[in-house]
C-alpha atoms as a PDB file:
ATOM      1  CA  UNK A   1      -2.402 -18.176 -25.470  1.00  0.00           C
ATOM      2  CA  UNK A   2      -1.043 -15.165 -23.833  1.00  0.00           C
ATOM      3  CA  UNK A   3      -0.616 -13.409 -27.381  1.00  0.00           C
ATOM      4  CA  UNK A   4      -4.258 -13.805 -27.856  1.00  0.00           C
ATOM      5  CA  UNK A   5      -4.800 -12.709 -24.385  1.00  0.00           C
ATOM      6  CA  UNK A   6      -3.033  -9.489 -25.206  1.00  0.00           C
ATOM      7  CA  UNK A   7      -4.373  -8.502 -28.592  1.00  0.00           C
ATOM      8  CA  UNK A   8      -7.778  -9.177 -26.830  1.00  0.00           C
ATOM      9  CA  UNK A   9      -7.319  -6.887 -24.385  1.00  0.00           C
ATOM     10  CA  UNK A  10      -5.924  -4.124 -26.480  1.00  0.00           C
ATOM     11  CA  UNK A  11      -8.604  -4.709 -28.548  1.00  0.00           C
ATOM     12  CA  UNK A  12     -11.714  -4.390 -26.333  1.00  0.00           C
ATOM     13  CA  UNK A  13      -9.688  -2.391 -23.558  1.00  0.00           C
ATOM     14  CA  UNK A  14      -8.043   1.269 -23.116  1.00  0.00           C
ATOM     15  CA  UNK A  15      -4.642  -0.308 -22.995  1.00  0.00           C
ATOM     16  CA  UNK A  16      -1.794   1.449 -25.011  1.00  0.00           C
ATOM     17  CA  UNK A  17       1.619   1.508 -23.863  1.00  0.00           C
ATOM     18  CA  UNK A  18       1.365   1.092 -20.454  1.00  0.00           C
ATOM     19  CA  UNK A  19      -0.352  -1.284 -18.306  1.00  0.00           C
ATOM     20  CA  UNK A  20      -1.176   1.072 -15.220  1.00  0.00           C
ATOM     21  CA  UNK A  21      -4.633   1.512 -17.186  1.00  0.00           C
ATOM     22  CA  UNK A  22      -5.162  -2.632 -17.285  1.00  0.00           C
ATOM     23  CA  UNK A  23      -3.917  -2.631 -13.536  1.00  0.00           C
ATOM     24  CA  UNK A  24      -7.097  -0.413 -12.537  1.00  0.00           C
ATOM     25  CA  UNK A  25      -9.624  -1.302 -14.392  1.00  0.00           C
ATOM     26  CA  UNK A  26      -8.869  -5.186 -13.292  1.00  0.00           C
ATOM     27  CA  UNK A  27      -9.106  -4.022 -10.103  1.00  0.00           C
ATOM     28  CA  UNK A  28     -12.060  -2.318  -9.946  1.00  0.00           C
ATOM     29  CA  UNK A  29     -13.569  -5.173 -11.744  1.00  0.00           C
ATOM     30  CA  UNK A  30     -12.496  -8.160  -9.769  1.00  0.00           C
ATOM     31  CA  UNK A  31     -13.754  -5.349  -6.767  1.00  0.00           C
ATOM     32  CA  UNK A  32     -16.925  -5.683  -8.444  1.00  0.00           C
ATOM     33  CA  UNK A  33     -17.180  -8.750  -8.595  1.00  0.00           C
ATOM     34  CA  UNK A  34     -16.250 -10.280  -5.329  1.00  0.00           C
ATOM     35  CA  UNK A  35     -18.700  -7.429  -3.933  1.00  0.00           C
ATOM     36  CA  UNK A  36     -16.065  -5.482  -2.113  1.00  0.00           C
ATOM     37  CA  UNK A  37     -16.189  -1.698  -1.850  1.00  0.00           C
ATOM     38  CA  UNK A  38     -13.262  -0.059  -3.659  1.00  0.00           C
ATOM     39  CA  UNK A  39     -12.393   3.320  -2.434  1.00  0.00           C
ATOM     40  CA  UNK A  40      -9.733   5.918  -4.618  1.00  0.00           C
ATOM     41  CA  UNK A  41      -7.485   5.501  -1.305  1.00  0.00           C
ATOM     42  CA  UNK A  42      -7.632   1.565  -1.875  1.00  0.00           C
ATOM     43  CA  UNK A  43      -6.910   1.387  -5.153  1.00  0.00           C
ATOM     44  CA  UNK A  44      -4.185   3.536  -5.263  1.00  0.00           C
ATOM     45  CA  UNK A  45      -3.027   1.602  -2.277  1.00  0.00           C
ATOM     46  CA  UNK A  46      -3.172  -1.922  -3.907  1.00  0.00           C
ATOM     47  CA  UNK A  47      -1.525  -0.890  -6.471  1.00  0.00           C
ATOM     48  CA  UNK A  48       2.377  -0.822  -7.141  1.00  0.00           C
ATOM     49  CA  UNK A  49       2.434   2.736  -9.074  1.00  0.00           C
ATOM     50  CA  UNK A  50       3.727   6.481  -7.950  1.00  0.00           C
ATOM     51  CA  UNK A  51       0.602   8.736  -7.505  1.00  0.00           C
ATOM     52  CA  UNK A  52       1.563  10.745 -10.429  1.00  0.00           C
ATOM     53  CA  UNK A  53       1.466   7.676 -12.984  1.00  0.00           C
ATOM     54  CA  UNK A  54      -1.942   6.313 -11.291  1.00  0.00           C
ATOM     55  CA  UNK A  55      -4.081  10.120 -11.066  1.00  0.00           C
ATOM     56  CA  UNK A  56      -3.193  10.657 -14.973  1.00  0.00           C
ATOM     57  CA  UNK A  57      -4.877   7.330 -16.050  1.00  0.00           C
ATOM     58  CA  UNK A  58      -7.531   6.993 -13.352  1.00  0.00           C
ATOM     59  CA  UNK A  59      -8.181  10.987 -14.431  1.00  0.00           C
ATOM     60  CA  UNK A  60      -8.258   9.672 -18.276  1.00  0.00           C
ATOM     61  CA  UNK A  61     -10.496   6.381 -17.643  1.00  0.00           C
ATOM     62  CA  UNK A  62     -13.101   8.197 -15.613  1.00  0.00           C
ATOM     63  CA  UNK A  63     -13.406  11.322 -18.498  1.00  0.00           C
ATOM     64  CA  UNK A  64     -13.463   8.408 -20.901  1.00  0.00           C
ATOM     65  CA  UNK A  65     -16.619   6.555 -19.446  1.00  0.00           C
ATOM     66  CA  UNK A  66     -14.332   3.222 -18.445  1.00  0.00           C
ATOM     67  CA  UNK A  67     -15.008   3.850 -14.455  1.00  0.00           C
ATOM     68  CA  UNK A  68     -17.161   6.405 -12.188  1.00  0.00           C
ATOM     69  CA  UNK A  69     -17.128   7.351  -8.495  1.00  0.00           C
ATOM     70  CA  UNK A  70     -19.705   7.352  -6.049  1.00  0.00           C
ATOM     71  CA  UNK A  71     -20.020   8.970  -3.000  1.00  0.00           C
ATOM     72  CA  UNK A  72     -19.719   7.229   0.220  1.00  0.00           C
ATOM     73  CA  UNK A  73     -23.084   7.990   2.410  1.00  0.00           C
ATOM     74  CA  UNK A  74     -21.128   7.568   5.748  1.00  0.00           C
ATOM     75  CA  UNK A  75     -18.233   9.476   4.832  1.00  0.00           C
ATOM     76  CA  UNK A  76     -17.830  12.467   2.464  1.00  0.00           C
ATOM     77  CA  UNK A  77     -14.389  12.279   2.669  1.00  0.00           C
ATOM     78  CA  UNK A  78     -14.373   8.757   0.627  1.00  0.00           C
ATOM     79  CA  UNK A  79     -15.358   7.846  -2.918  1.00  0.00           C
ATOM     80  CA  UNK A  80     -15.946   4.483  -4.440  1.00  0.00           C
ATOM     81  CA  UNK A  81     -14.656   3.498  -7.338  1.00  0.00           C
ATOM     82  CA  UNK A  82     -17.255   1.515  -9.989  1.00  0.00           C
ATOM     83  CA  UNK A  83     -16.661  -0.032 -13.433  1.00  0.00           C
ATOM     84  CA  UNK A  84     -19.152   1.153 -15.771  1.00  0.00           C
ATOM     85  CA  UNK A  85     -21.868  -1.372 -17.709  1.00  0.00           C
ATOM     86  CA  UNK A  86     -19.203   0.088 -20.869  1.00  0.00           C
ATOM     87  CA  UNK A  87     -15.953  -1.645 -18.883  1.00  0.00           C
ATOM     88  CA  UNK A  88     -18.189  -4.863 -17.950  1.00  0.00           C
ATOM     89  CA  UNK A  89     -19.533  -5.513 -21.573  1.00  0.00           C
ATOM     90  CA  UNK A  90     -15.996  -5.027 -22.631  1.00  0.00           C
ATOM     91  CA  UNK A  91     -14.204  -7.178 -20.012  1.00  0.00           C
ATOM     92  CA  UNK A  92     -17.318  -9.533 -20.781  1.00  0.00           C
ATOM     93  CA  UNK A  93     -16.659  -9.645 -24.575  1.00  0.00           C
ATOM     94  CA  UNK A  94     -12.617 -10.278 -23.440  1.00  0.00           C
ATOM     95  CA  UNK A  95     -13.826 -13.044 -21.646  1.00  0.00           C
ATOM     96  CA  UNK A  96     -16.220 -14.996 -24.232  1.00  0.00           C
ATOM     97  CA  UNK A  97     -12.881 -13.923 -26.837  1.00  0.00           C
ATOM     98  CA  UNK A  98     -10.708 -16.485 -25.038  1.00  0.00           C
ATOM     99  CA  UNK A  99     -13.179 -19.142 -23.413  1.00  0.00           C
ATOM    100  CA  UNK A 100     -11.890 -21.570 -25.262  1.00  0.00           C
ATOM    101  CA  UNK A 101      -7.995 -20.675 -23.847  1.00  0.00           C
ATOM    102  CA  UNK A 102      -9.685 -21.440 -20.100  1.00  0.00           C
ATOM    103  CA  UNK A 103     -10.875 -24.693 -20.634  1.00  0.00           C
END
């Protein structure tokens, strides 16, 4: 099962050698789905990476179409971080890929 559950991922996800690119864009979409609004500063908080490693592939997944930021009405300071409708048809098509491993 978790064989599968990797070559799905690599294969509908932007996932090469590291996983700091899975680590965000899970994030953003379990933000997304739980309705909770994920800022840049939160998600770099939440997550156990230097700076360095996490601005290279947040920089990469946002010029690549995976995520997007919006601004923050109430403070132009913050920006929210979004999955795309690209990121949620592929976590979507990850999901209906193994269905039959969470039964």
């Amino acid at each position: 099962m978790f064989v599968e559950f990797r070559k799905q991922t690599s294969a509908h996800l932007p996932i090469g050698h590291s996983f700091i690119p899975f680590d965000i864009l899970l994030t953003v979409v379990n933000s997304h789905e739980i309705d909770s609004q994920l800022t840049v500063k939160g998600l770099f908080t939440e997550l156990p990476y230097s700076d360095m490693g996490l601005r290279y592939h947040f920089t990469k997944l946002i010029d690549s179409g995976w995520i997007e930021l919006e601004a923050v009405s109430t403070d132009a300071r913050l920006k929210k971080v979004k999955p795309t409708t690209k990121l949620l048809k592929q976590f979507g098509l990850v999901a209906s890929s193994l269905a039959c491993y969470l039964k």
